[in-house]
PDB file of N, CA and C in Angstrom:
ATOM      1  N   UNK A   1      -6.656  -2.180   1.527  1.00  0.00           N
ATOM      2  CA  UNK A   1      -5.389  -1.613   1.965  1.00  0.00           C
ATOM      3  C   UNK A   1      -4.842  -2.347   3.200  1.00  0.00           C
ATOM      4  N   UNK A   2      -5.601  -3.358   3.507  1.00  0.00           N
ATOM      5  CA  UNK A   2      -5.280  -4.259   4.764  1.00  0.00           C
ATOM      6  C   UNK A   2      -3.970  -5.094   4.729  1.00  0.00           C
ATOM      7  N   UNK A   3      -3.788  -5.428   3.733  1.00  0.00           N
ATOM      8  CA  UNK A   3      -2.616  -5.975   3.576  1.00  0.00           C
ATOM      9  C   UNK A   3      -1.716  -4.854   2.776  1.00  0.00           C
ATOM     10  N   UNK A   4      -1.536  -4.077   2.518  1.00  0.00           N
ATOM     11  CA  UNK A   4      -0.462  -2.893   2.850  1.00  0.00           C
ATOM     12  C   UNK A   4       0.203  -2.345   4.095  1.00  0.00           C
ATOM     13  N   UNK A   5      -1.188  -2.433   4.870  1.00  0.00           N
ATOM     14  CA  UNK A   5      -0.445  -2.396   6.067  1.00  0.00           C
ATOM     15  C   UNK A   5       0.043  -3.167   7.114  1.00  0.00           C
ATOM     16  N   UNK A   6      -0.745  -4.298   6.353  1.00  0.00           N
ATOM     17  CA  UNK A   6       0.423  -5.756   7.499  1.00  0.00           C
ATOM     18  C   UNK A   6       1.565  -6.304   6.770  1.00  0.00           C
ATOM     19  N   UNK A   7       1.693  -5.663   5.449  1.00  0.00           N
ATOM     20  CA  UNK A   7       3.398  -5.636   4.947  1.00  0.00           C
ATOM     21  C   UNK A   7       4.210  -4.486   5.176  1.00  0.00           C
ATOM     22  N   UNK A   8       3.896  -3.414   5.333  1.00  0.00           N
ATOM     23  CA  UNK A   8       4.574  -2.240   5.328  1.00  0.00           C
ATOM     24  C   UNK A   8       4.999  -2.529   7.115  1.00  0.00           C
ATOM     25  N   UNK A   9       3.877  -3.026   7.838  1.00  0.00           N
ATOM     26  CA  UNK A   9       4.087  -2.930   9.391  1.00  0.00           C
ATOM     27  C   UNK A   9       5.093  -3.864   9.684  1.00  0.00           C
ATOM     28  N   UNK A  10       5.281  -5.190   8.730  1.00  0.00           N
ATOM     29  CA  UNK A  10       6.009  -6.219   9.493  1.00  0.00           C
ATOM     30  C   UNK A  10       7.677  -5.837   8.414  1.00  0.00           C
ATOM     31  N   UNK A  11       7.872  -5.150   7.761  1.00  0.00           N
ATOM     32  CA  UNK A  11       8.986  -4.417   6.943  1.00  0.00           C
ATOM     33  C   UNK A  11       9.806  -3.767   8.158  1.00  0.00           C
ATOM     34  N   UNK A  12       8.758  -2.448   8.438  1.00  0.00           N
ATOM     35  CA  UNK A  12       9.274  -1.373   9.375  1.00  0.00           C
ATOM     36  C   UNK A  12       9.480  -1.980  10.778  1.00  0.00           C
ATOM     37  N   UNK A  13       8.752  -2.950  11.284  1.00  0.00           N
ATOM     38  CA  UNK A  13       9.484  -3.756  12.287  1.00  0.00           C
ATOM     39  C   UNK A  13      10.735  -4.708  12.419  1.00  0.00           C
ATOM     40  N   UNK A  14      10.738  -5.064  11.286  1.00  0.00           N
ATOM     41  CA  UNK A  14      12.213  -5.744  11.063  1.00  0.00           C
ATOM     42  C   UNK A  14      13.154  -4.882  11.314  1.00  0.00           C
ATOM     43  N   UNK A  15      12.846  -3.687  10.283  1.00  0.00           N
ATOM     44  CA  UNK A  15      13.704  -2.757  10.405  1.00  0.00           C
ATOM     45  C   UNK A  15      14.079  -1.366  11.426  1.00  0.00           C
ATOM     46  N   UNK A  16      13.615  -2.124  12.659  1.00  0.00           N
ATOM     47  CA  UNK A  16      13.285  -1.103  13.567  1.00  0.00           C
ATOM     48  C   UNK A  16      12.974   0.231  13.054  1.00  0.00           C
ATOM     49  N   UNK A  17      11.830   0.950  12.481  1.00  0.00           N
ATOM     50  CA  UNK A  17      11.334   2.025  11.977  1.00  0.00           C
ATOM     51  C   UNK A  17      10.006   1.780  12.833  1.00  0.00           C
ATOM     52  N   UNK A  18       9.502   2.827  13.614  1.00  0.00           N
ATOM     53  CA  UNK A  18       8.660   2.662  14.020  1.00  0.00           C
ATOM     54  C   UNK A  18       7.192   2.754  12.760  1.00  0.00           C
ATOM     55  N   UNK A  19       6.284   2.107  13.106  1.00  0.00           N
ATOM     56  CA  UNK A  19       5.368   1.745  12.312  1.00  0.00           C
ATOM     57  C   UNK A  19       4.152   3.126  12.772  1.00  0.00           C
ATOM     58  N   UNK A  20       3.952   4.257  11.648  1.00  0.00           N
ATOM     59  CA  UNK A  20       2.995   5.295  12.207  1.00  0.00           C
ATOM     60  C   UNK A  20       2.683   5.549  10.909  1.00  0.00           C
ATOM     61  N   UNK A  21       1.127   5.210  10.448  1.00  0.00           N
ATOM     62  CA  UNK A  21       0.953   6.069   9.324  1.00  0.00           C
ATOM     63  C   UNK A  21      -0.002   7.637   9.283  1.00  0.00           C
ATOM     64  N   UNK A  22       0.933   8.107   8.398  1.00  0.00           N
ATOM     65  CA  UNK A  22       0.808   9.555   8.406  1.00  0.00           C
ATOM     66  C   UNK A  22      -1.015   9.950   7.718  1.00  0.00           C
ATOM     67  N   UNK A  23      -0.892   8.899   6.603  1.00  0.00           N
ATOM     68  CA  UNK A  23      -2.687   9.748   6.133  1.00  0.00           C
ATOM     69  C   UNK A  23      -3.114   8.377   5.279  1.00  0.00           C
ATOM     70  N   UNK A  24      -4.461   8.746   5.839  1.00  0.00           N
ATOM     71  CA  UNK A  24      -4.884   7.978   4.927  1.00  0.00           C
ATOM     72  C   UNK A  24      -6.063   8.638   3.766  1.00  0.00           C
ATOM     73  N   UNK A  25      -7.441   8.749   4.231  1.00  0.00           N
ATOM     74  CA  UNK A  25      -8.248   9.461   3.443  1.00  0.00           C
ATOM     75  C   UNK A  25      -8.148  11.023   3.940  1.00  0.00           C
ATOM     76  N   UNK A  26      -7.678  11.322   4.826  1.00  0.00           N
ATOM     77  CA  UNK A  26      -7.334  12.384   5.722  1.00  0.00           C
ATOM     78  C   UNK A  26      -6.271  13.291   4.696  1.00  0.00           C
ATOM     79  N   UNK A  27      -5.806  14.719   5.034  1.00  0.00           N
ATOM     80  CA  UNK A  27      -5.228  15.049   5.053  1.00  0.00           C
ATOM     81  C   UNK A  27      -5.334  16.533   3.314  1.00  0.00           C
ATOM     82  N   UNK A  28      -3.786  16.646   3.353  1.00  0.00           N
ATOM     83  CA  UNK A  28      -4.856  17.454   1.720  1.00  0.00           C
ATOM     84  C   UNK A  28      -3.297  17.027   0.636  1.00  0.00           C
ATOM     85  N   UNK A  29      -4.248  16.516  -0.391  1.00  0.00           N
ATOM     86  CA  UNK A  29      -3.105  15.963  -1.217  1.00  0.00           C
ATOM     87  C   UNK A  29      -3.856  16.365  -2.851  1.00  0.00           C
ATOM     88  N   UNK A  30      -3.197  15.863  -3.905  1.00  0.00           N
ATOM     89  CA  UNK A  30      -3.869  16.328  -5.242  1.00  0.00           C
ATOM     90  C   UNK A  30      -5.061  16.383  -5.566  1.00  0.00           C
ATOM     91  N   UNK A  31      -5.907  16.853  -6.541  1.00  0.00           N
ATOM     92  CA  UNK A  31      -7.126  16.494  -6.928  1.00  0.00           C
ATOM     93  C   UNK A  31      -7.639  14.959  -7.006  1.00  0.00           C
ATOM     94  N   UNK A  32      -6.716  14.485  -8.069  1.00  0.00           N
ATOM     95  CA  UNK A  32      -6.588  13.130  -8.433  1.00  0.00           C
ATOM     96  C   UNK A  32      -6.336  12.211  -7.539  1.00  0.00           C
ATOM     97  N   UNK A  33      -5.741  12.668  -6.246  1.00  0.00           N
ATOM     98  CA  UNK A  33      -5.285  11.610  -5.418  1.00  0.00           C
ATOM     99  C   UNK A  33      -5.810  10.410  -4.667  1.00  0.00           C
ATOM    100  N   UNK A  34      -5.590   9.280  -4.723  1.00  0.00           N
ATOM    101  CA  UNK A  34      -6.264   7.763  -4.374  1.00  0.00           C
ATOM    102  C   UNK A  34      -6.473   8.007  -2.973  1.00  0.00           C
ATOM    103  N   UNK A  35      -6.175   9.038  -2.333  1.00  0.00           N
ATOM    104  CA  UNK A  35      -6.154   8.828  -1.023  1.00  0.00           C
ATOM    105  C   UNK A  35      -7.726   8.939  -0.528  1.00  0.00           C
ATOM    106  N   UNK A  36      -8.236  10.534  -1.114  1.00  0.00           N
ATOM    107  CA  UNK A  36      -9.647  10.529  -1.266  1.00  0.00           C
ATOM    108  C   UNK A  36     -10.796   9.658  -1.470  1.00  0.00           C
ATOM    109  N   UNK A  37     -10.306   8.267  -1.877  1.00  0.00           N
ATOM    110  CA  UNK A  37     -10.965   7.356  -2.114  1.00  0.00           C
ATOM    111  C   UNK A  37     -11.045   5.914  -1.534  1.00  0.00           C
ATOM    112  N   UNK A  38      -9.817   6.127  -0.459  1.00  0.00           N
ATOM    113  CA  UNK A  38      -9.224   4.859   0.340  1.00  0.00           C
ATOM    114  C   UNK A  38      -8.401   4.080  -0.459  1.00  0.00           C
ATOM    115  N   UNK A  39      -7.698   4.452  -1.235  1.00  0.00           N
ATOM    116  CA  UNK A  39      -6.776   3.717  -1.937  1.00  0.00           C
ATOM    117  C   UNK A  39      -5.377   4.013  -1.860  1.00  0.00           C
ATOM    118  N   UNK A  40      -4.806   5.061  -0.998  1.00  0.00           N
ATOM    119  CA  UNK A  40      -3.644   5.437  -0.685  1.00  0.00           C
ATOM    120  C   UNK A  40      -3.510   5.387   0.816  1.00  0.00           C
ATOM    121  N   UNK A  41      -1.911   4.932   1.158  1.00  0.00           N
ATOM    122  CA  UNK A  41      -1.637   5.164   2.322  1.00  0.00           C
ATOM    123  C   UNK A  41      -0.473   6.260   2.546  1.00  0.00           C
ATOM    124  N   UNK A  42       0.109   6.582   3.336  1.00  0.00           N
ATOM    125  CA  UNK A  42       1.546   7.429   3.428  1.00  0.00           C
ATOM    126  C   UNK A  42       2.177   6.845   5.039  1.00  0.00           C
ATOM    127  N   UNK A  43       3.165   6.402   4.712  1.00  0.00           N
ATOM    128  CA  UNK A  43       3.593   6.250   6.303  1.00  0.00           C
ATOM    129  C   UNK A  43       5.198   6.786   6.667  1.00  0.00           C
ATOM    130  N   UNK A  44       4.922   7.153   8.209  1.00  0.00           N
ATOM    131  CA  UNK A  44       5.942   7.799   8.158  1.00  0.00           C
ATOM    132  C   UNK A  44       7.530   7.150   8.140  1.00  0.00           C
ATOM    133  N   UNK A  45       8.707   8.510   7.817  1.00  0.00           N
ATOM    134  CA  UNK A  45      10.070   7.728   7.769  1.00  0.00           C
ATOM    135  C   UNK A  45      11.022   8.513   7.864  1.00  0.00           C
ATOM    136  N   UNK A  46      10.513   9.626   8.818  1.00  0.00           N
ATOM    137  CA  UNK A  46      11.404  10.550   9.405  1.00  0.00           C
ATOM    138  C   UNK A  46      11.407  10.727  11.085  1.00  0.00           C
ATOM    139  N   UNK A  47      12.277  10.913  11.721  1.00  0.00           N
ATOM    140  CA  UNK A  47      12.020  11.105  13.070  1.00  0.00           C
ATOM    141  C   UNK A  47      11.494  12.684  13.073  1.00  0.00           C
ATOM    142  N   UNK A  48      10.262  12.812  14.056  1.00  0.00           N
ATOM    143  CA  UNK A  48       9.798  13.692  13.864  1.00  0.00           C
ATOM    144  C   UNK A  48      10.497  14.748  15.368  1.00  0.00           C
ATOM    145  N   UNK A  49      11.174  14.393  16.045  1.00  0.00           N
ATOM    146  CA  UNK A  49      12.138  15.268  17.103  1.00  0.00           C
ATOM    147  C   UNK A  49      13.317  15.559  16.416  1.00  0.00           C
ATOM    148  N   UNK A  50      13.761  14.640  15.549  1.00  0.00           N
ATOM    149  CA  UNK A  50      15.163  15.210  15.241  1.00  0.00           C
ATOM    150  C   UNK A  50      15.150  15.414  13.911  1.00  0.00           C
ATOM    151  N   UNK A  51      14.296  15.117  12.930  1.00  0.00           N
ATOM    152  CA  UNK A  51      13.534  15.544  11.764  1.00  0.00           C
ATOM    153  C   UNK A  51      14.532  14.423  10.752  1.00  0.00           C
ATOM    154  N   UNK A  52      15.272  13.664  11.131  1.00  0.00           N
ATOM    155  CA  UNK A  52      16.251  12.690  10.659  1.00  0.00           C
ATOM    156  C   UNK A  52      15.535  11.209   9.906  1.00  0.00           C
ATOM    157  N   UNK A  53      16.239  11.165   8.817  1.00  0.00           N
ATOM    158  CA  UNK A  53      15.359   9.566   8.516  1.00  0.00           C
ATOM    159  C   UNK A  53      15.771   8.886   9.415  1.00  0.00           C
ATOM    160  N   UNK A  54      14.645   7.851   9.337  1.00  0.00           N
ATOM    161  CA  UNK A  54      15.045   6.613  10.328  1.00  0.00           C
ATOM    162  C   UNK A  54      15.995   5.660  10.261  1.00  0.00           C
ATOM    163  N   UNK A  55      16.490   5.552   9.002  1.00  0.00           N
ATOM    164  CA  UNK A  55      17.513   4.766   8.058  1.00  0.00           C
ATOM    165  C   UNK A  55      18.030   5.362   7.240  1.00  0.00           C
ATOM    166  N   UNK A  56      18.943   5.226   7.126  1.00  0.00           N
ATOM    167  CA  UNK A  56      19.901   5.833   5.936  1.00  0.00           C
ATOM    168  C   UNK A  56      19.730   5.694   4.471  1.00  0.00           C
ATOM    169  N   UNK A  57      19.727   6.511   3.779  1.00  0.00           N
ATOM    170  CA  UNK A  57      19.190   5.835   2.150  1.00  0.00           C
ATOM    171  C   UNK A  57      19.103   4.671   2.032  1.00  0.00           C
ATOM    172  N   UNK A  58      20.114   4.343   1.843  1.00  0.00           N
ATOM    173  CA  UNK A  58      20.498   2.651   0.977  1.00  0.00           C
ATOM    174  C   UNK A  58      19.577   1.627   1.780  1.00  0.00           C
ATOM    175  N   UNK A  59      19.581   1.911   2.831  1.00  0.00           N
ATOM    176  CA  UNK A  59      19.039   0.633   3.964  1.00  0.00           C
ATOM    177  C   UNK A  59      17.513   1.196   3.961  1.00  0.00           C
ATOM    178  N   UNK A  60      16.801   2.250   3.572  1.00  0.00           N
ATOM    179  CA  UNK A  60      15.726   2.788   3.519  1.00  0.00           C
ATOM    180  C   UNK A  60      15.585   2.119   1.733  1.00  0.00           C
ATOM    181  N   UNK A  61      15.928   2.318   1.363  1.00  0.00           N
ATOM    182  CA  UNK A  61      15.897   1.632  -0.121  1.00  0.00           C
ATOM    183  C   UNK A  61      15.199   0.270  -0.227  1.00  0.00           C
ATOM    184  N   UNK A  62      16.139  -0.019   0.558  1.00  0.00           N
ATOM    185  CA  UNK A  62      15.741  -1.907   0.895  1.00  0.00           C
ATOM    186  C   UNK A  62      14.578  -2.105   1.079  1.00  0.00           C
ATOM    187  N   UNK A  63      14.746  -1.351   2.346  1.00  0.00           N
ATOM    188  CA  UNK A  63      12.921  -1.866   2.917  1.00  0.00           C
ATOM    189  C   UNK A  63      12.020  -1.556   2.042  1.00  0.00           C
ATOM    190  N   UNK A  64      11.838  -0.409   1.352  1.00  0.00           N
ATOM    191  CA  UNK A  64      10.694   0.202   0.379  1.00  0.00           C
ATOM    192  C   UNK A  64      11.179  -1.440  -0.795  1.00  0.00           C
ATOM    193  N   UNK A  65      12.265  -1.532  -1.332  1.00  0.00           N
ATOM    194  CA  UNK A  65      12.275  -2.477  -2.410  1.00  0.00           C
ATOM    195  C   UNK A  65      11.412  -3.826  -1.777  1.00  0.00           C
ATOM    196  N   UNK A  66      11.920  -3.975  -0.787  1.00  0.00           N
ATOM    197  CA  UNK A  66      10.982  -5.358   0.025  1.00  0.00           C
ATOM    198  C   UNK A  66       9.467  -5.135  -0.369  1.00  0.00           C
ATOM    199  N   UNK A  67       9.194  -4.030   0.598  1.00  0.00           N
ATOM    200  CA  UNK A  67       7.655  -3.988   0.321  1.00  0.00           C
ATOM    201  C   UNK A  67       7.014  -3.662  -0.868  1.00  0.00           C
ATOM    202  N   UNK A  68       7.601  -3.001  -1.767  1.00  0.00           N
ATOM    203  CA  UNK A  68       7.123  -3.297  -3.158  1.00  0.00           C
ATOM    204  C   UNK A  68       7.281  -4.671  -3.808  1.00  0.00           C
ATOM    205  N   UNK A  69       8.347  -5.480  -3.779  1.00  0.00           N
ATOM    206  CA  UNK A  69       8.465  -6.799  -3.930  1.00  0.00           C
ATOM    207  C   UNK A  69       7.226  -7.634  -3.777  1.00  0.00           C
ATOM    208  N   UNK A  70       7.214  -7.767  -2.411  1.00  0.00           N
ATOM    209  CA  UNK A  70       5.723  -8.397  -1.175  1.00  0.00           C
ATOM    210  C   UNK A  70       4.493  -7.914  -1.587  1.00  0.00           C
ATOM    211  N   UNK A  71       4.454  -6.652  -2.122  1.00  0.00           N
ATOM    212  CA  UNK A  71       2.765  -6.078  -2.474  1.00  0.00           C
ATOM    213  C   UNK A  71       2.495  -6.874  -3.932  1.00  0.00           C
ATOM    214  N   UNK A  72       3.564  -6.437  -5.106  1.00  0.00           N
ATOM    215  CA  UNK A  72       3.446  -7.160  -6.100  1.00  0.00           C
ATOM    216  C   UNK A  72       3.016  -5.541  -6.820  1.00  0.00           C
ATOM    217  N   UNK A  73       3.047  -6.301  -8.497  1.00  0.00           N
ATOM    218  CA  UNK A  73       2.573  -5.038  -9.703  1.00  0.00           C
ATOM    219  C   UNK A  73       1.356  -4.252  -9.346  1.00  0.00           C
ATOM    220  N   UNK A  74       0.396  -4.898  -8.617  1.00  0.00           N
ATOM    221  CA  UNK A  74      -0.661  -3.655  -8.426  1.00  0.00           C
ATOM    222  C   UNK A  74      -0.329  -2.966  -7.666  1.00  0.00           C
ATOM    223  N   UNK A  75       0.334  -2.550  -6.687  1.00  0.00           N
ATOM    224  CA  UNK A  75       0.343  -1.181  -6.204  1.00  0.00           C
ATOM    225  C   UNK A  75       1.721  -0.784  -6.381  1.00  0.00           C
ATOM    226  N   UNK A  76       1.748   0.562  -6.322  1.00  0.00           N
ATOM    227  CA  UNK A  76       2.992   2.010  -6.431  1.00  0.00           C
ATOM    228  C   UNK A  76       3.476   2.253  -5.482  1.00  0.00           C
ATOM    229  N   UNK A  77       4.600   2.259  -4.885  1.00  0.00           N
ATOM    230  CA  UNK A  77       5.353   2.161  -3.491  1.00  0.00           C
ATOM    231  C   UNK A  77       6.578   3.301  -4.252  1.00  0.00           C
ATOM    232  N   UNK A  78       6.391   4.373  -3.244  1.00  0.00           N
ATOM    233  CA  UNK A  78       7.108   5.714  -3.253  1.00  0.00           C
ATOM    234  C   UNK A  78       7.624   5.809  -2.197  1.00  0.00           C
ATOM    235  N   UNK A  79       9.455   6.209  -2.003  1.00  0.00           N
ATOM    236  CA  UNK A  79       9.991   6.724  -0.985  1.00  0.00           C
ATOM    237  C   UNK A  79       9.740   8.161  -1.339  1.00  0.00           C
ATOM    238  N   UNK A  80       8.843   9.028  -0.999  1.00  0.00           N
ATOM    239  CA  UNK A  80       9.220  10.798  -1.007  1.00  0.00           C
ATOM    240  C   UNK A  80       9.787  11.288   0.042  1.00  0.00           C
ATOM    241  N   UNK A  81       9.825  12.388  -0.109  1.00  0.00           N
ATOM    242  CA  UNK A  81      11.562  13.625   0.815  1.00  0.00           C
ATOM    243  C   UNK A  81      11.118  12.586   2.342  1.00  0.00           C
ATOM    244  N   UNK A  82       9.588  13.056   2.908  1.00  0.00           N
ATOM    245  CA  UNK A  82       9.126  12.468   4.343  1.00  0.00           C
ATOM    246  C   UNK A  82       8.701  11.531   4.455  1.00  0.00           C
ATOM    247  N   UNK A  83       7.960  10.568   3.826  1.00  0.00           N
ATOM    248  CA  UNK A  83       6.844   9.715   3.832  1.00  0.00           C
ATOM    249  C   UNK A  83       7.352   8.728   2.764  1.00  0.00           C
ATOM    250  N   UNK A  84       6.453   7.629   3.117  1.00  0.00           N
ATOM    251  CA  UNK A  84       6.672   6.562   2.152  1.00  0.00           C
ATOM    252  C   UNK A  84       5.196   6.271   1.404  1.00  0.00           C
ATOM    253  N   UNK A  85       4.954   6.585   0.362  1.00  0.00           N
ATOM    254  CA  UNK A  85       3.263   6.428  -0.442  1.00  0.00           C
ATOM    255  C   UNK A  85       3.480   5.595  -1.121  1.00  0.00           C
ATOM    256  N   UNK A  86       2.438   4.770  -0.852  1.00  0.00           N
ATOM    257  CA  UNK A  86       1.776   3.655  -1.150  1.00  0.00           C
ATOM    258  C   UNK A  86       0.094   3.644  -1.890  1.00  0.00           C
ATOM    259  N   UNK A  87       0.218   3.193  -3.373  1.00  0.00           N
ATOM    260  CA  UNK A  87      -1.252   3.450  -3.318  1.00  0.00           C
ATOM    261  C   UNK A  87      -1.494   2.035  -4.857  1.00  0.00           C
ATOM    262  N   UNK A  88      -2.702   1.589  -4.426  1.00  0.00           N
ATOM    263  CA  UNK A  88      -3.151   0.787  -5.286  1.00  0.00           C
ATOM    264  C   UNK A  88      -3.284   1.433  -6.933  1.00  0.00           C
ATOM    265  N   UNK A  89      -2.834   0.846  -7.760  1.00  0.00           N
ATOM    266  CA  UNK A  89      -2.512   0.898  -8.972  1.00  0.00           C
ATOM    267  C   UNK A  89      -4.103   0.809 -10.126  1.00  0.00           C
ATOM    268  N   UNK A  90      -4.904   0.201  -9.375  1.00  0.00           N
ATOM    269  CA  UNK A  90      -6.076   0.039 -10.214  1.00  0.00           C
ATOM    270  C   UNK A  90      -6.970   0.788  -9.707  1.00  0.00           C
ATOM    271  N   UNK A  91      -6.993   1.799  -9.097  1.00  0.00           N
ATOM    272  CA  UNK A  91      -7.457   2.442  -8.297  1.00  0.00           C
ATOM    273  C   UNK A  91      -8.573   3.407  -9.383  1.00  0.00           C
ATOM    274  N   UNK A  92      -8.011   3.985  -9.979  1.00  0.00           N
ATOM    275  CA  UNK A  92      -8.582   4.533 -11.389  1.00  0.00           C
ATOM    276  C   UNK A  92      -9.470   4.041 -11.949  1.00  0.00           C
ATOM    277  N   UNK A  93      -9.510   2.640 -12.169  1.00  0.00           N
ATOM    278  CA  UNK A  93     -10.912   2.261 -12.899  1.00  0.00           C
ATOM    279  C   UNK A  93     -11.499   1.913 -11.768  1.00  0.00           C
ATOM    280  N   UNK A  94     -11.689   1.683 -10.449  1.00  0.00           N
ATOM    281  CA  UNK A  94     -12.719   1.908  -9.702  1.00  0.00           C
ATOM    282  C   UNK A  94     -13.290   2.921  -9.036  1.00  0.00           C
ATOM    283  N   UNK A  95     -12.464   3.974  -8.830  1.00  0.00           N
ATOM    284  CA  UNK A  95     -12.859   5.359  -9.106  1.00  0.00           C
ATOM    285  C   UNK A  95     -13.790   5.744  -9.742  1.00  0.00           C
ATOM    286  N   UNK A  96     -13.508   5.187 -11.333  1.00  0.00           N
ATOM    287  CA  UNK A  96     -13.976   5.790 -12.326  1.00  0.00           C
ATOM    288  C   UNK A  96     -15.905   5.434 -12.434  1.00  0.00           C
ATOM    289  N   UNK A  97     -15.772   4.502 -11.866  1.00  0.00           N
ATOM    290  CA  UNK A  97     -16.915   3.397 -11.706  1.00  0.00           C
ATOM    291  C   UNK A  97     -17.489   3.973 -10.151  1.00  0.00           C
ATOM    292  N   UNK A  98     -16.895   4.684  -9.734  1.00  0.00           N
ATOM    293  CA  UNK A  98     -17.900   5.284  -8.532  1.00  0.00           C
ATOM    294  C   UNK A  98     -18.338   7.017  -8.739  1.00  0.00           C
ATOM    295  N   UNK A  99     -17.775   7.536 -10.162  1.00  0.00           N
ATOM    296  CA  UNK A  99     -18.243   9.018  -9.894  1.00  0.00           C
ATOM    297  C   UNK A  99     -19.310   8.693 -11.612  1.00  0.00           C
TER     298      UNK A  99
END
């Protein structure tokens, strides 16, 4: 996930968004979820004083399209309502291979 986060970090710095991620194996998310396994990230993309995105759709668009661009087909890059999730795509068959 090391290089998720030195693309997602050098994205959100371009784009003046401050760079804070919200969870990683931490936190409580689905059964299924990659996060449990170190394969998901979430970072944040709301101001958390004024509860405001940091960017406006369209220009929040961009950046997520960038960094999905830059990561490439293996991983899943999600803008949701707060957060931006990020999680490796093959994640499942190595999962599958650790339970």
């Amino acid at each position: 996930m090391r290089r998720v986060i030195v693309v997602t970090g050098e994205e959100f710095e371009t784009s003046g968004i401050p760079f804070v991620i919200t969870s990683g194996t931490d936190g409580e998310h689905g059964l299924a979820s990659m996060h449990y396994y170190g394969y998901a990230l979430d970072f944040r993309t709301i101001n958390q004083v004024t509860g405001a995105p940091y960017l406006p759709s369209a220009q929040m668009a961009h950046v997520v399209s960038a960094i999905a661009e830059k990561l490439g087909e293996q991983y899943y890059v999600c803008l949701e309502s707060n957060h931006l999730h990020i999680h490796f795509l093959y994640a499942e068959a190595v999962k599958a291979e650790r339970i």
